[in-house]
PDB file of N, CA and C in Angstrom:
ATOM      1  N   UNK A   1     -10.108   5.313  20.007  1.00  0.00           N
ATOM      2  CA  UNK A   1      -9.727   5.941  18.771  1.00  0.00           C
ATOM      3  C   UNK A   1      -9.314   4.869  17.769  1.00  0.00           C
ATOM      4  N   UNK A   2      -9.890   5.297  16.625  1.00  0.00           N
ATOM      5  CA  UNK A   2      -9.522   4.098  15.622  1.00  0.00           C
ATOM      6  C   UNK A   2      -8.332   4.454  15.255  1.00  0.00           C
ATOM      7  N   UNK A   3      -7.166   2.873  14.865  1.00  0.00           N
ATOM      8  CA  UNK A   3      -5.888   3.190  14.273  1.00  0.00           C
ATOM      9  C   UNK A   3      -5.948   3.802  12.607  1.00  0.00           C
ATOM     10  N   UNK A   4      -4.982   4.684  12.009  1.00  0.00           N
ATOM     11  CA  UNK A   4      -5.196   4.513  10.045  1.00  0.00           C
ATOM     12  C   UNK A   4      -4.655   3.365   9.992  1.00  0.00           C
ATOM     13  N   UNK A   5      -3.799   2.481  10.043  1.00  0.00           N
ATOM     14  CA  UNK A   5      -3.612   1.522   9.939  1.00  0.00           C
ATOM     15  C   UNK A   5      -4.262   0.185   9.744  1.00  0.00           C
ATOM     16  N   UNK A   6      -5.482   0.520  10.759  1.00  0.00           N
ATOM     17  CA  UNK A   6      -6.533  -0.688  10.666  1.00  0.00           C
ATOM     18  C   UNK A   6      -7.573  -0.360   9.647  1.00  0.00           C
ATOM     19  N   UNK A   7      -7.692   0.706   9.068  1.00  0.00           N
ATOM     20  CA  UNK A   7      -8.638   1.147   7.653  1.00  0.00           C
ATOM     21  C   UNK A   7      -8.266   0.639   6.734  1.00  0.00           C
ATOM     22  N   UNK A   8      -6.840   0.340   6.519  1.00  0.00           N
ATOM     23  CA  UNK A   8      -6.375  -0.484   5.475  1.00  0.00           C
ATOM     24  C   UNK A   8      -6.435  -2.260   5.569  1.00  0.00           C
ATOM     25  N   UNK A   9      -7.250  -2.339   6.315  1.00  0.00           N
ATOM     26  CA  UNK A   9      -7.379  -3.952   6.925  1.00  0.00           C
ATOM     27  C   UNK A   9      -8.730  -4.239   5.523  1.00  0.00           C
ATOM     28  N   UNK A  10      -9.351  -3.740   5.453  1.00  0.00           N
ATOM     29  CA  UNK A  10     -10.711  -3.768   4.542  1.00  0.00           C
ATOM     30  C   UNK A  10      -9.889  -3.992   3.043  1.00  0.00           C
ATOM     31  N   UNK A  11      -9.205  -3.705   2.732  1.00  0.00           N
ATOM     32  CA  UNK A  11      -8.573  -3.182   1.364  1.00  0.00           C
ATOM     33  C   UNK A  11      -8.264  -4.930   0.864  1.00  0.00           C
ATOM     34  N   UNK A  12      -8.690  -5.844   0.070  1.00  0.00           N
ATOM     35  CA  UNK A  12      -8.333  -6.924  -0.710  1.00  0.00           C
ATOM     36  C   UNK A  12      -6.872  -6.513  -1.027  1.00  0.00           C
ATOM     37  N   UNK A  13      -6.220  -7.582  -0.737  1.00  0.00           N
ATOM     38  CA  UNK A  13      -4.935  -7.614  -1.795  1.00  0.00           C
ATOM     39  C   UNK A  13      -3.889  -6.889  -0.862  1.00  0.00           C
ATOM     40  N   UNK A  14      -4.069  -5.730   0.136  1.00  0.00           N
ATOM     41  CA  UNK A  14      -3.169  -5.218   0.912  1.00  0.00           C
ATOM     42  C   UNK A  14      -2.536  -5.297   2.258  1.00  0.00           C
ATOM     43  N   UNK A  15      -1.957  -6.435   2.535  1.00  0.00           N
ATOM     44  CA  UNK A  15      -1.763  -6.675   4.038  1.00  0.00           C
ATOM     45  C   UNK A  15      -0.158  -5.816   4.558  1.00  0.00           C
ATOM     46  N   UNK A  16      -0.935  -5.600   5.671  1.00  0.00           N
ATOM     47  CA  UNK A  16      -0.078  -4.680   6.424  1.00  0.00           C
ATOM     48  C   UNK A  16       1.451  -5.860   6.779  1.00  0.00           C
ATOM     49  N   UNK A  17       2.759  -4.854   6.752  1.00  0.00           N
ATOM     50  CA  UNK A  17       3.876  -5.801   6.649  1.00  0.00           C
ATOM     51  C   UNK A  17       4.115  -6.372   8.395  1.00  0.00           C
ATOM     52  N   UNK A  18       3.851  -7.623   8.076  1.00  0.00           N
ATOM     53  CA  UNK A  18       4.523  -8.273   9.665  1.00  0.00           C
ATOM     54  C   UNK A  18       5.653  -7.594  10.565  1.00  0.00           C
ATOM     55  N   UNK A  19       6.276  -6.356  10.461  1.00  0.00           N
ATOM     56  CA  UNK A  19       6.856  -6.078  11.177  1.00  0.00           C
ATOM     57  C   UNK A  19       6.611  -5.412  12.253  1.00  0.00           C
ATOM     58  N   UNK A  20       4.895  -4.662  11.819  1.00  0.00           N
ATOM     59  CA  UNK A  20       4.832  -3.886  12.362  1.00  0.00           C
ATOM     60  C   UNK A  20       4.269  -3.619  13.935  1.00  0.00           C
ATOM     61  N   UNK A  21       4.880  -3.002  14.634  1.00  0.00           N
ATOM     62  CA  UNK A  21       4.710  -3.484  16.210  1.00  0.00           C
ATOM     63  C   UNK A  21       3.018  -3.013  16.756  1.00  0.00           C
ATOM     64  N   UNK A  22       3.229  -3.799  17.882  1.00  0.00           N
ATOM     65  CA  UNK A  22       1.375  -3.387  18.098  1.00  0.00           C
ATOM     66  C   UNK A  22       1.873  -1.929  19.969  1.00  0.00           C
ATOM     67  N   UNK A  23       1.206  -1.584  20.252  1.00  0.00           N
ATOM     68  CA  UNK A  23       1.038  -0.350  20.805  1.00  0.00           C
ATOM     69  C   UNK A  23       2.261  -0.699  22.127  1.00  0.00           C
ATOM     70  N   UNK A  24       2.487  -1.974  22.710  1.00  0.00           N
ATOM     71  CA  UNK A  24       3.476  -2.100  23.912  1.00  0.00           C
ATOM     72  C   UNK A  24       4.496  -3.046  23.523  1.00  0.00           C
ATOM     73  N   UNK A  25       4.865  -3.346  22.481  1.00  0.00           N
ATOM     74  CA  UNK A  25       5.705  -3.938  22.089  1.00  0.00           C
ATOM     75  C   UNK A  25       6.924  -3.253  21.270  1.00  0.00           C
ATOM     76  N   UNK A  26       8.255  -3.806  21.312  1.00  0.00           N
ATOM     77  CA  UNK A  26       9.312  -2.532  21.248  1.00  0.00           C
ATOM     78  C   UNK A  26       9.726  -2.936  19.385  1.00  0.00           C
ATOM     79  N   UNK A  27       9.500  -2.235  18.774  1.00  0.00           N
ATOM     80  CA  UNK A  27       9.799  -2.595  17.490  1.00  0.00           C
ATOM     81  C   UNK A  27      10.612  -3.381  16.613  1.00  0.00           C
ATOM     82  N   UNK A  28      10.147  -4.360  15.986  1.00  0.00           N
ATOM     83  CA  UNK A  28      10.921  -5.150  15.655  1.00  0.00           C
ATOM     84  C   UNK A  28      12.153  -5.006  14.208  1.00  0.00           C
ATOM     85  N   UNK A  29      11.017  -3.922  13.526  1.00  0.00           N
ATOM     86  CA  UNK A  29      11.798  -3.798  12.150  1.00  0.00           C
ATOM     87  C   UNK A  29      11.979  -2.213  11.922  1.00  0.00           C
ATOM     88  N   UNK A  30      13.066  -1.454  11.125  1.00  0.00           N
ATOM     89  CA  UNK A  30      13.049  -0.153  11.373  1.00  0.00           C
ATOM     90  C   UNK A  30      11.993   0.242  10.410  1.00  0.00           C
ATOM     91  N   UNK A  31      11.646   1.670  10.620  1.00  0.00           N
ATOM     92  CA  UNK A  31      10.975   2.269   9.419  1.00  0.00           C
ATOM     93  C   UNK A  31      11.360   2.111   8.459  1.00  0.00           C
ATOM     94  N   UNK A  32      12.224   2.596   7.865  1.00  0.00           N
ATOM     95  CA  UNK A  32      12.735   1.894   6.497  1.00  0.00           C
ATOM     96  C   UNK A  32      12.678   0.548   5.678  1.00  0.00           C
ATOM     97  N   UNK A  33      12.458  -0.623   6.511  1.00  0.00           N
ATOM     98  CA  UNK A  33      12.317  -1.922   6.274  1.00  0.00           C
ATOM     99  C   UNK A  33      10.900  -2.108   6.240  1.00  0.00           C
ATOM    100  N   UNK A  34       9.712  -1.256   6.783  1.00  0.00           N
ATOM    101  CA  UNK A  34       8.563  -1.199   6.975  1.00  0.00           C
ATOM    102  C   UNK A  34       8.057  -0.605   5.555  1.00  0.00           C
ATOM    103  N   UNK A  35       8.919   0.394   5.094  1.00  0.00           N
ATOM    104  CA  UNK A  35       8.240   1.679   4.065  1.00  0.00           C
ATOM    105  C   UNK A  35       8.931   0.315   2.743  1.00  0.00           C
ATOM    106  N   UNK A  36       9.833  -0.171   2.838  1.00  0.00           N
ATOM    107  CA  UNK A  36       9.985  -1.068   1.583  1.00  0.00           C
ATOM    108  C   UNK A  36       9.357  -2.458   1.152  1.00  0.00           C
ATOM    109  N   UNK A  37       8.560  -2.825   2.686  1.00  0.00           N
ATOM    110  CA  UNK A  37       7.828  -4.191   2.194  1.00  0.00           C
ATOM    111  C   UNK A  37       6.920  -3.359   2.121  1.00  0.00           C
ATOM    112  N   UNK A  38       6.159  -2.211   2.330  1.00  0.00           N
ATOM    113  CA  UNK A  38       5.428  -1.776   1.823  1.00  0.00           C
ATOM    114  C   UNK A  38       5.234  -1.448   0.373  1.00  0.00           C
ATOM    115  N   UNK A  39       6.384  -0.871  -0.397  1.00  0.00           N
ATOM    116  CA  UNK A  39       6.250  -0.426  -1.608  1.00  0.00           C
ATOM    117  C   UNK A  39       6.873  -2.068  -2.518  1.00  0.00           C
ATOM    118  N   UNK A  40       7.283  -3.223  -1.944  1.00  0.00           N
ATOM    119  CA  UNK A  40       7.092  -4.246  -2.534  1.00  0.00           C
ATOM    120  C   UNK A  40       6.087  -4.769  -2.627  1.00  0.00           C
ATOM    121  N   UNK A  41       4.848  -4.803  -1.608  1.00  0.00           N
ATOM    122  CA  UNK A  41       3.544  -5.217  -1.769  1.00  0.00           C
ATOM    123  C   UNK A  41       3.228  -4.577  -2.777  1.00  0.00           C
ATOM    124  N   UNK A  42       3.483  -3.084  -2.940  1.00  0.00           N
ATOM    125  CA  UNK A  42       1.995  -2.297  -3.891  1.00  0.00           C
ATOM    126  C   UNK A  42       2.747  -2.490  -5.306  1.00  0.00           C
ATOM    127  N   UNK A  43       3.679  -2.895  -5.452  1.00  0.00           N
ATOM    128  CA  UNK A  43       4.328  -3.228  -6.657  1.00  0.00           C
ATOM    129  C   UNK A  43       3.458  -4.766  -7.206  1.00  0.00           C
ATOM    130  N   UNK A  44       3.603  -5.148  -6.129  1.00  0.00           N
ATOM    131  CA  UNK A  44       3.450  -6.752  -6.242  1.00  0.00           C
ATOM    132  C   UNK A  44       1.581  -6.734  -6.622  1.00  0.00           C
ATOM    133  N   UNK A  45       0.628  -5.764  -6.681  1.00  0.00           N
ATOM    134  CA  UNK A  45      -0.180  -5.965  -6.586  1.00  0.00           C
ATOM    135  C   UNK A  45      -0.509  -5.440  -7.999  1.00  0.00           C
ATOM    136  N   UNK A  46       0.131  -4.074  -8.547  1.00  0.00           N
ATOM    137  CA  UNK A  46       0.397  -3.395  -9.538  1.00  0.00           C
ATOM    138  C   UNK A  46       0.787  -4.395 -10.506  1.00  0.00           C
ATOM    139  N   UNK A  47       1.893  -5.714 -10.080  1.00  0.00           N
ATOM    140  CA  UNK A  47       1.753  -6.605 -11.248  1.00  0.00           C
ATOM    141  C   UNK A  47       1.235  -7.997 -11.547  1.00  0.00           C
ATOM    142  N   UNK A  48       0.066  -7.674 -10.556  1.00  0.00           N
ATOM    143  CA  UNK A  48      -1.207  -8.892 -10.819  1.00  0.00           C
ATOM    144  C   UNK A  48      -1.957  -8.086 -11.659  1.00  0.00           C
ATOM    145  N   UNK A  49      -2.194  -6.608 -11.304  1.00  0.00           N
ATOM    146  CA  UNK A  49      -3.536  -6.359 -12.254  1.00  0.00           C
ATOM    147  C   UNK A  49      -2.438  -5.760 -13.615  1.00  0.00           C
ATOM    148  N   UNK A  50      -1.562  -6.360 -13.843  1.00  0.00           N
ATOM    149  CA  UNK A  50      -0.835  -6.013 -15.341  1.00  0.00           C
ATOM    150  C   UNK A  50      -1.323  -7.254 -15.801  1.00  0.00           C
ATOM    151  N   UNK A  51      -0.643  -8.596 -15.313  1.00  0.00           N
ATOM    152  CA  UNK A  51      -1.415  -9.769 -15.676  1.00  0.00           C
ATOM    153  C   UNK A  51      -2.589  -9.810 -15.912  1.00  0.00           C
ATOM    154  N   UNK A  52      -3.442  -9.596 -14.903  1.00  0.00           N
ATOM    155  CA  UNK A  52      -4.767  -9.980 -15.433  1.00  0.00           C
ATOM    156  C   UNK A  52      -5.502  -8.685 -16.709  1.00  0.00           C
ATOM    157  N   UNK A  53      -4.408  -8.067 -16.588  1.00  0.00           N
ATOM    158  CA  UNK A  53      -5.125  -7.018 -18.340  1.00  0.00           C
ATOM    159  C   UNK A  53      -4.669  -7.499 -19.210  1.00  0.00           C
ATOM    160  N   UNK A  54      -3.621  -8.138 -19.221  1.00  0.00           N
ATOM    161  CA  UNK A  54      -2.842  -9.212 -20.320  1.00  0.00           C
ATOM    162  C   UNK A  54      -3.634 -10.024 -20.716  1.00  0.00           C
ATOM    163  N   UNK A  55      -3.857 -10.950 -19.610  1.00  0.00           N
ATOM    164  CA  UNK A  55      -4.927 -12.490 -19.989  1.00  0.00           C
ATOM    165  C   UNK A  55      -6.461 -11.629 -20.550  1.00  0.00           C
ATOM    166  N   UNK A  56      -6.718 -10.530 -19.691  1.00  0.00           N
ATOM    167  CA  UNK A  56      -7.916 -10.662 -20.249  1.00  0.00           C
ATOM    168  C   UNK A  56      -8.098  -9.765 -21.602  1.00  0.00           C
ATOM    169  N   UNK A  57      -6.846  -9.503 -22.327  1.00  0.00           N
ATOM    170  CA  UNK A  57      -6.925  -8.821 -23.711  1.00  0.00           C
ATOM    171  C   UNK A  57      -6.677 -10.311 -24.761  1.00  0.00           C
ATOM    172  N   UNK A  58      -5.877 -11.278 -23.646  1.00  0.00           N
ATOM    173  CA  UNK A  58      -5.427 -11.907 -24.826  1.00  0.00           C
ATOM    174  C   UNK A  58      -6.445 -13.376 -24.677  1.00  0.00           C
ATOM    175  N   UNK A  59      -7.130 -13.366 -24.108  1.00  0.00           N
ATOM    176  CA  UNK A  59      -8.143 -14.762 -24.067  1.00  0.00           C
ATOM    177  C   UNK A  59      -9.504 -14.567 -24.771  1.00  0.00           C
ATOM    178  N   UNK A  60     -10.368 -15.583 -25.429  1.00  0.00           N
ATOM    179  CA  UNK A  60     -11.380 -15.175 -25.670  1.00  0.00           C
ATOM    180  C   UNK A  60     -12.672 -15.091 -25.066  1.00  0.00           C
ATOM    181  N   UNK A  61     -12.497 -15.569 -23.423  1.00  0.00           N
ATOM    182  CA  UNK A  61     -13.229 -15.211 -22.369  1.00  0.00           C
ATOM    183  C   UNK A  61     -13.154 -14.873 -21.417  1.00  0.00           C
ATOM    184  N   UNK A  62     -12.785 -13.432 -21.319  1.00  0.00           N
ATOM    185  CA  UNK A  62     -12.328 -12.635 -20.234  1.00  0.00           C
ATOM    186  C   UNK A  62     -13.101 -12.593 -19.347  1.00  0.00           C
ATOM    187  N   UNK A  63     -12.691 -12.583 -17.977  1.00  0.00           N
ATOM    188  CA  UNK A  63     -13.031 -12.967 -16.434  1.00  0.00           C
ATOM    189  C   UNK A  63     -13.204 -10.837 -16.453  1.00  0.00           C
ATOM    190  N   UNK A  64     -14.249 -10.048 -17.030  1.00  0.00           N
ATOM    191  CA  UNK A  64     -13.646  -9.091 -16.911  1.00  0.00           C
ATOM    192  C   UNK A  64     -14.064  -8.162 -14.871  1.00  0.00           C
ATOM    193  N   UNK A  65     -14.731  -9.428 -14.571  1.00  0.00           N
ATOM    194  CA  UNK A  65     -14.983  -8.858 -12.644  1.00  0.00           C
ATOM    195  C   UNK A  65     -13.892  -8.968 -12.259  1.00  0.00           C
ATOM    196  N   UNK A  66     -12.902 -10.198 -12.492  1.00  0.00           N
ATOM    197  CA  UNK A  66     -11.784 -10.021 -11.638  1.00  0.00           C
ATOM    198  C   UNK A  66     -10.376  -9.195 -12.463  1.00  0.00           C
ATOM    199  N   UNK A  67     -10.799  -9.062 -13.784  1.00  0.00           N
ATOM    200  CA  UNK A  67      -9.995  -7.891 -14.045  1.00  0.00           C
ATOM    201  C   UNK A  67      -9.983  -6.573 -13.329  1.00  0.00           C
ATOM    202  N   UNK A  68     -11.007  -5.896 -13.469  1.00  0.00           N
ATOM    203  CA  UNK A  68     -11.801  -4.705 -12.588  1.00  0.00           C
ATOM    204  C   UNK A  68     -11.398  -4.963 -11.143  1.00  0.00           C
ATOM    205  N   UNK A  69     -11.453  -6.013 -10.528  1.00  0.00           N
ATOM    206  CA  UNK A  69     -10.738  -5.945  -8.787  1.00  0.00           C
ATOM    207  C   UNK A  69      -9.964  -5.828  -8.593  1.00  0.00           C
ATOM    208  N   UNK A  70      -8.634  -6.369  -9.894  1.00  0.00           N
ATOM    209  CA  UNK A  70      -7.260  -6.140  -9.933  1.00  0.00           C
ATOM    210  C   UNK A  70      -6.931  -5.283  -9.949  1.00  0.00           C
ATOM    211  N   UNK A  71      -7.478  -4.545 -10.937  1.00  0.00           N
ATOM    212  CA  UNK A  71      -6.838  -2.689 -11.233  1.00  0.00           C
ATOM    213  C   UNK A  71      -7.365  -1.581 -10.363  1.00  0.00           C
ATOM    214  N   UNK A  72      -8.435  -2.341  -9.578  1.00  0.00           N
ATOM    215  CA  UNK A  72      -9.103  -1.031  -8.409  1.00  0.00           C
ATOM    216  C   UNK A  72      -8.461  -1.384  -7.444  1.00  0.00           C
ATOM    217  N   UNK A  73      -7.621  -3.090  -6.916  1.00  0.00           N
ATOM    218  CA  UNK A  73      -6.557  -3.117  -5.759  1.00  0.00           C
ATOM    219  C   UNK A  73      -5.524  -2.496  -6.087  1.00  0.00           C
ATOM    220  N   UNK A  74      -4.994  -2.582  -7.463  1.00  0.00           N
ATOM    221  CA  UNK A  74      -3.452  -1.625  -7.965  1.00  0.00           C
ATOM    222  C   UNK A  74      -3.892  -0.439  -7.485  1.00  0.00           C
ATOM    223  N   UNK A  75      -5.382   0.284  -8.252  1.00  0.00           N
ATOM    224  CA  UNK A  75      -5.532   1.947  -7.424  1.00  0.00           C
ATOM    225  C   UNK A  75      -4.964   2.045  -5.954  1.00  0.00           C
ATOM    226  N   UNK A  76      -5.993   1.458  -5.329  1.00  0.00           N
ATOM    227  CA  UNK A  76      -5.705   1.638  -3.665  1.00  0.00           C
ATOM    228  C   UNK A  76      -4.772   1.850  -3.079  1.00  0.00           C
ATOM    229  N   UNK A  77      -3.994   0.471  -3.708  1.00  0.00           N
ATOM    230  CA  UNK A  77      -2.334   0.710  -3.335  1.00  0.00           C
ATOM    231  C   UNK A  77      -1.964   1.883  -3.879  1.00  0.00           C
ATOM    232  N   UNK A  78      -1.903   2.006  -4.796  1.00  0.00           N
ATOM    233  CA  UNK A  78      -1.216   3.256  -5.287  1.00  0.00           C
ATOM    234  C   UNK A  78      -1.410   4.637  -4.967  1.00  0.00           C
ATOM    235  N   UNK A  79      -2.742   4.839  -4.483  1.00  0.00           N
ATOM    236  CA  UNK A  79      -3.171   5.927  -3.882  1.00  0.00           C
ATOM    237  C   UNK A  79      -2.646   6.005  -2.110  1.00  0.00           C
ATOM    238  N   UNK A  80      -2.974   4.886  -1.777  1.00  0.00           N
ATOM    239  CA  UNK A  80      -2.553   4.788   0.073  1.00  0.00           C
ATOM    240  C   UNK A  80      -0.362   5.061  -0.061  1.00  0.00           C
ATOM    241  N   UNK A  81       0.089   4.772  -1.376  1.00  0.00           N
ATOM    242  CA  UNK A  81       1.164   4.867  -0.810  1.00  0.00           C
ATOM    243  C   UNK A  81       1.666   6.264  -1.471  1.00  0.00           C
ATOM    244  N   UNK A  82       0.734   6.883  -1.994  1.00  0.00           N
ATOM    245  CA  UNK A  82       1.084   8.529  -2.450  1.00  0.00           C
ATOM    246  C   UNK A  82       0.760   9.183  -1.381  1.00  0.00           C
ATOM    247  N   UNK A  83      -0.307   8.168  -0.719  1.00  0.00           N
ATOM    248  CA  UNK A  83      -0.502   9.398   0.691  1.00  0.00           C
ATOM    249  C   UNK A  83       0.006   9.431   1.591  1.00  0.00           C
ATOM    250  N   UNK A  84       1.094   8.186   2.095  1.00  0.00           N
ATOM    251  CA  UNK A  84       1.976   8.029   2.888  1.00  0.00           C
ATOM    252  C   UNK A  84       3.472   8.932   2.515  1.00  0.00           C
ATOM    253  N   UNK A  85       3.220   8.799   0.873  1.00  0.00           N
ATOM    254  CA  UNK A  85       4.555  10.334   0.923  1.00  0.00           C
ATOM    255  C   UNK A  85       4.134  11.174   1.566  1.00  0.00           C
ATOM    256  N   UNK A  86       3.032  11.622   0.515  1.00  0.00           N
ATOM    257  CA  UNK A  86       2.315  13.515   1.309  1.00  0.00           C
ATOM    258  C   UNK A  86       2.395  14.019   2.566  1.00  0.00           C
ATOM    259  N   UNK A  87       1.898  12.518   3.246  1.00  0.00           N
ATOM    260  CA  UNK A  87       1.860  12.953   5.099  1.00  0.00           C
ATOM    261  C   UNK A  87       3.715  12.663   5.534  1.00  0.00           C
ATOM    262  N   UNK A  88       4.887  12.033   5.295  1.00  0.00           N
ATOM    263  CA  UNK A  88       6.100  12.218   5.485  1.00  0.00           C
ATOM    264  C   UNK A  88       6.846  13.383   4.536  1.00  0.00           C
ATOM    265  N   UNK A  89       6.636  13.887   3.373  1.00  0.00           N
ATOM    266  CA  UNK A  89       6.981  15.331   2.847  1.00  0.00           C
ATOM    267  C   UNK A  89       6.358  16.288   3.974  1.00  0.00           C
ATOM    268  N   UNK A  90       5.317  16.160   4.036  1.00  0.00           N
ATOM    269  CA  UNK A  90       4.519  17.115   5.204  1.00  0.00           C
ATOM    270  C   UNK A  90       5.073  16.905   6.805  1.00  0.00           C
ATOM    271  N   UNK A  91       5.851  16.013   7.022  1.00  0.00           N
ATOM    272  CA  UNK A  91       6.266  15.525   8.969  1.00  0.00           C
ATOM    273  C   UNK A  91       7.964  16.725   8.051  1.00  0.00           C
ATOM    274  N   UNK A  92       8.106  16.232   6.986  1.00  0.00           N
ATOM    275  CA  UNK A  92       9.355  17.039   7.120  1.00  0.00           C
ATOM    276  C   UNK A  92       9.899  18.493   6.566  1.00  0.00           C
ATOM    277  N   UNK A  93       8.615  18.836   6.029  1.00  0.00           N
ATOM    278  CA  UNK A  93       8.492  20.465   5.801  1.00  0.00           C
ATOM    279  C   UNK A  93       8.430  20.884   7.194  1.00  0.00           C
ATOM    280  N   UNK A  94       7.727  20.388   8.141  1.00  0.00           N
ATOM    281  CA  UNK A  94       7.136  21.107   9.466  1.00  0.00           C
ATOM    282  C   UNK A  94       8.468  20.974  10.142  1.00  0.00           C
ATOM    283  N   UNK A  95       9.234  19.610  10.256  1.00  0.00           N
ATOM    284  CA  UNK A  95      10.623  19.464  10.742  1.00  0.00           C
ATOM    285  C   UNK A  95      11.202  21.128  10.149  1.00  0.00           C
ATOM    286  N   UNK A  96      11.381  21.222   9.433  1.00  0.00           N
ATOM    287  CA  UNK A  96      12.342  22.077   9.264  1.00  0.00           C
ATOM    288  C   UNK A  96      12.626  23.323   8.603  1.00  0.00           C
ATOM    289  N   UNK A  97      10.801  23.362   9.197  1.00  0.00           N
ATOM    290  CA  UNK A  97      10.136  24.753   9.578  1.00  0.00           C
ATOM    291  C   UNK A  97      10.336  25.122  11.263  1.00  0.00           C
ATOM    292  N   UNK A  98      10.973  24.618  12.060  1.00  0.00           N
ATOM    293  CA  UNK A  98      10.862  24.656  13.643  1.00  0.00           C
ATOM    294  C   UNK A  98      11.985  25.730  13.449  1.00  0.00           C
ATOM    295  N   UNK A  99      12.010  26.185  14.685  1.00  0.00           N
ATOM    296  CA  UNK A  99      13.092  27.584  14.645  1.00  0.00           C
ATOM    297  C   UNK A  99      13.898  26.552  16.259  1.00  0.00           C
ATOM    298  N   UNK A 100      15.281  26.986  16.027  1.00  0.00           N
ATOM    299  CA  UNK A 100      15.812  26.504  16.965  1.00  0.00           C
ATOM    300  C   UNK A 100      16.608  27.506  17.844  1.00  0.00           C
TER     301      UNK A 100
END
């Protein structure tokens, strides 16, 4: 079975945060420390492709391919980490939808 985790291996610009443990190994960093180098990466990527819309409005020979890679890696990120809410809003509607 393929991991989601390793789908995001393809993605330029998005590396998965070093904490994260591999299948027999006992975790090194909590979730929380995981979900924030996460949303520091997609920040961090969000403000390369601000830069490179900057340079390439304000130069008179815009690189405009690697503009376009910048702002479709900002998408990605930005989309992979809206979907990582959706699916934890969704682990905790079902939480506490359980009848006890």
């Amino acid at each position: 079975m393929i991991s989601p985790l390793s789908l995001t291996s393809g993605v330029p610009g998005l590396q998965m945060p070093q904490g994260l443990p591999s299948a027999g190994t006992p975790p090194s960093a909590s979730f929380q420390e995981t979900l924030l180098q996460s949303w520091q990466q997609m920040q961090g990527v969000q403000g390369d492709a601000q830069q490179a819309i900057q340079a390439a409005l304000s130069s008179d020979d815009p690189a405009l391919v690697e503009t376009f890679t910048a702002v479709r890696e900002s998408d990605l990120a930005l989309r992979l980490m809206i979907q990582i809410r959706n699916k934890l809003l969704d682990a905790y509607q079902e939480i506490q939808n359980l009848r006890m």
